[in-house]
C-alpha atoms as a PDB file:
ATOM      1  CA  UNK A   1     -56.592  -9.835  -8.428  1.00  0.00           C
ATOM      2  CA  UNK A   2     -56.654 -13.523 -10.331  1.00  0.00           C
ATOM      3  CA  UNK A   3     -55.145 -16.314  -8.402  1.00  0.00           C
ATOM      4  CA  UNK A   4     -52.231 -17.570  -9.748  1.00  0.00           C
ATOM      5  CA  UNK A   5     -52.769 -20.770 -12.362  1.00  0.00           C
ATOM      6  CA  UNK A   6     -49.396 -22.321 -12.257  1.00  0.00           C
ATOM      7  CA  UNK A   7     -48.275 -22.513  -8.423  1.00  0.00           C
ATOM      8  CA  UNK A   8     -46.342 -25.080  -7.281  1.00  0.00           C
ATOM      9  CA  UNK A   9     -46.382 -26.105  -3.884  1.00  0.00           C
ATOM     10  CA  UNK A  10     -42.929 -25.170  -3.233  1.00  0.00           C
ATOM     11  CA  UNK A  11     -43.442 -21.840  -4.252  1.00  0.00           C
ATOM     12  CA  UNK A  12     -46.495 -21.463  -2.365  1.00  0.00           C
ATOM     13  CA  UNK A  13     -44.310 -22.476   0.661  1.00  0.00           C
ATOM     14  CA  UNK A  14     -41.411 -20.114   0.158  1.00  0.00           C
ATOM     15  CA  UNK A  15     -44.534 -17.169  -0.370  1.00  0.00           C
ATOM     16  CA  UNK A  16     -46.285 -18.228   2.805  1.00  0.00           C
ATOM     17  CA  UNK A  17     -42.898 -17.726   4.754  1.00  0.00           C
ATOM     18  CA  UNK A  18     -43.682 -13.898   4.626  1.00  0.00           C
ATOM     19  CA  UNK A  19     -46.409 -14.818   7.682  1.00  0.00           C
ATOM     20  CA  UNK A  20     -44.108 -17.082   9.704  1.00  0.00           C
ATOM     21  CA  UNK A  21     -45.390 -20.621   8.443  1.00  0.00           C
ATOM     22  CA  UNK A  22     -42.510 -22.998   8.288  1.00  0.00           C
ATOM     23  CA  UNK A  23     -42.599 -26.792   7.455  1.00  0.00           C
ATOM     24  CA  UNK A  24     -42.685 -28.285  10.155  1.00  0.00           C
ATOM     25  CA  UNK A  25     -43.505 -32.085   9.531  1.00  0.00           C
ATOM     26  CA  UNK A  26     -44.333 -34.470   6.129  1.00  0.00           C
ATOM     27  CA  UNK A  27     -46.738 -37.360   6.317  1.00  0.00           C
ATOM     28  CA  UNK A  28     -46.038 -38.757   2.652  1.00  0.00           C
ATOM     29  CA  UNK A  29     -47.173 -36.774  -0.309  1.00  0.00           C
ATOM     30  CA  UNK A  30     -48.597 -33.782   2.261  1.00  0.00           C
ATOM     31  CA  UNK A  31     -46.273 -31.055   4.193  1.00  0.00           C
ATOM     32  CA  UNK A  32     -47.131 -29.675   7.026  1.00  0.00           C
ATOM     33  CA  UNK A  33     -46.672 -26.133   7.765  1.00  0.00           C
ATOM     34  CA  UNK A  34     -46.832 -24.269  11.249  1.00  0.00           C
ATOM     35  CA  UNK A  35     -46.766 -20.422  12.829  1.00  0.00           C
ATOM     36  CA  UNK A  36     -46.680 -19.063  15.732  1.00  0.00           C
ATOM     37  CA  UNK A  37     -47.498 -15.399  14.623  1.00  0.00           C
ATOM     38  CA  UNK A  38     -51.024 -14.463  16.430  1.00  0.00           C
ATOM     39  CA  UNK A  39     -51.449 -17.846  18.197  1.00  0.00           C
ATOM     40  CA  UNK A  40     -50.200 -21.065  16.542  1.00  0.00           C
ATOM     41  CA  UNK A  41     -52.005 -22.282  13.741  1.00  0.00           C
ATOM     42  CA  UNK A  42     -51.237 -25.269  11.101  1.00  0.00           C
ATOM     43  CA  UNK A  43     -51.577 -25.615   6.761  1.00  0.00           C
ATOM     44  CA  UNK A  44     -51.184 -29.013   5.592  1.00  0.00           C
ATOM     45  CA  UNK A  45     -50.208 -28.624   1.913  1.00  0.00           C
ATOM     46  CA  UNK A  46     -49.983 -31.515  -0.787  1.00  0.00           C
ATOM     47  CA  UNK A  47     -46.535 -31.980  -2.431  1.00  0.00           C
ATOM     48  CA  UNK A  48     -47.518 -31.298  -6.060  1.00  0.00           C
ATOM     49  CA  UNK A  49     -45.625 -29.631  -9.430  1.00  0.00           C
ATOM     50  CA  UNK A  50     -49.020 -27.685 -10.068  1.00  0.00           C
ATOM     51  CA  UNK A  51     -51.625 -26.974  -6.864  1.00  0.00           C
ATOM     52  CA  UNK A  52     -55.248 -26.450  -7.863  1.00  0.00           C
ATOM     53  CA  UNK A  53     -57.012 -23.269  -7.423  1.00  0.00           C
ATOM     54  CA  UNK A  54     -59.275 -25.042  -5.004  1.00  0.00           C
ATOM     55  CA  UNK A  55     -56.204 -26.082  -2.776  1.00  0.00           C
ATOM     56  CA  UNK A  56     -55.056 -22.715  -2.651  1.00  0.00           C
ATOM     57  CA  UNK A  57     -58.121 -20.637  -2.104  1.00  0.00           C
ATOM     58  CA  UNK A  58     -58.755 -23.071   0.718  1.00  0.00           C
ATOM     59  CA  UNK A  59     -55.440 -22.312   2.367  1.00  0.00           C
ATOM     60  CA  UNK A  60     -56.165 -18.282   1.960  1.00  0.00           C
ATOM     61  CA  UNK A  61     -59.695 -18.779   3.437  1.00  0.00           C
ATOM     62  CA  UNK A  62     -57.857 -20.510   6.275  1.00  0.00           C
ATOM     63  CA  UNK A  63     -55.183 -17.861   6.650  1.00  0.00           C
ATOM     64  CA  UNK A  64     -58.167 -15.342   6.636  1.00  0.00           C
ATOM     65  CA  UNK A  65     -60.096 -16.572   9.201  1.00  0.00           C
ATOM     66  CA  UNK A  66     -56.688 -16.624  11.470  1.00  0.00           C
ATOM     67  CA  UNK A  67     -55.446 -13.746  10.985  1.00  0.00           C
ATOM     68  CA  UNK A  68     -58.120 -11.630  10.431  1.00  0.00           C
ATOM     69  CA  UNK A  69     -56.975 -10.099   6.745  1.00  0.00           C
ATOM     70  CA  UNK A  70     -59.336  -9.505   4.201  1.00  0.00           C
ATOM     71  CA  UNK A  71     -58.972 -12.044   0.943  1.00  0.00           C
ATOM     72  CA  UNK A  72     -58.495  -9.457  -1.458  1.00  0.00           C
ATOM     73  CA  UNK A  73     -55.299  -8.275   1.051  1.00  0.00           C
ATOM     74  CA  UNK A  74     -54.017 -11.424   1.522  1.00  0.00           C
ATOM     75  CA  UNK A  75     -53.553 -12.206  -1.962  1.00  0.00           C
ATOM     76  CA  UNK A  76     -52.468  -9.142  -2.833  1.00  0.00           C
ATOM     77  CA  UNK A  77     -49.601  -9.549  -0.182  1.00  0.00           C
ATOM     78  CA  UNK A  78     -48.833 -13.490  -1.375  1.00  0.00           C
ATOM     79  CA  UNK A  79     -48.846 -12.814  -5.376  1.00  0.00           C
ATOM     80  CA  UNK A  80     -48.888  -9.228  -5.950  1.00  0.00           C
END
C-alpha cells in the first residue's frame, strides 16, 4: 500500500490517536506528540497543510521500531 500524497499534519494527528499518541506540547511550528501504550515514547511533528512523504515514513519507521509492527501493518492500520 502507497503512502498517502496529500496528508496534512492534522490529519496525521487525529490517525495516530488510534495508538494512544496525544499532543502533548508545541515548540513553534512543531507539535509534540506523546504515548504511554508499551512504554512512553514521543513524535515531534511539523505543523504543515501538506507533510512530505519523507516526514511521514520517518514517523512510521519510528512507530515501528517501538512497537514492534511490521511497516506494511502499520500503514495498513493508519490509511487503509
Amino acid at each position: 500500500m502507497r503512502l498517502p500524497r496529500n496528508i496534512s499534519a492534522k490529519q496525521l494527528i487525529r490517525k495516530l490517536r488510534e495508538f494512544g499518541y496525544e499532543p502533548t506540547r508545541q515548540s513553534g511550528s512543531h507539535i509534540r506528540l506523546t504515548t504511554e501504550r508499551d512504554g512512553q515514547h514521543h513524535i515531534t511533528i511539523p505543523q504543515q497543510k501538506q507533510l512530505t512523504i519523507g516526514k511521514i515514513n520517518a514517523v512510521l519507521w519510528e512507530m515501528v521500531h517501538h512497537f514492534g509492527i511490521a511497516r506494511p501493518d502499520l500503514v495498513k492500520q493508519l490509511f487503509g
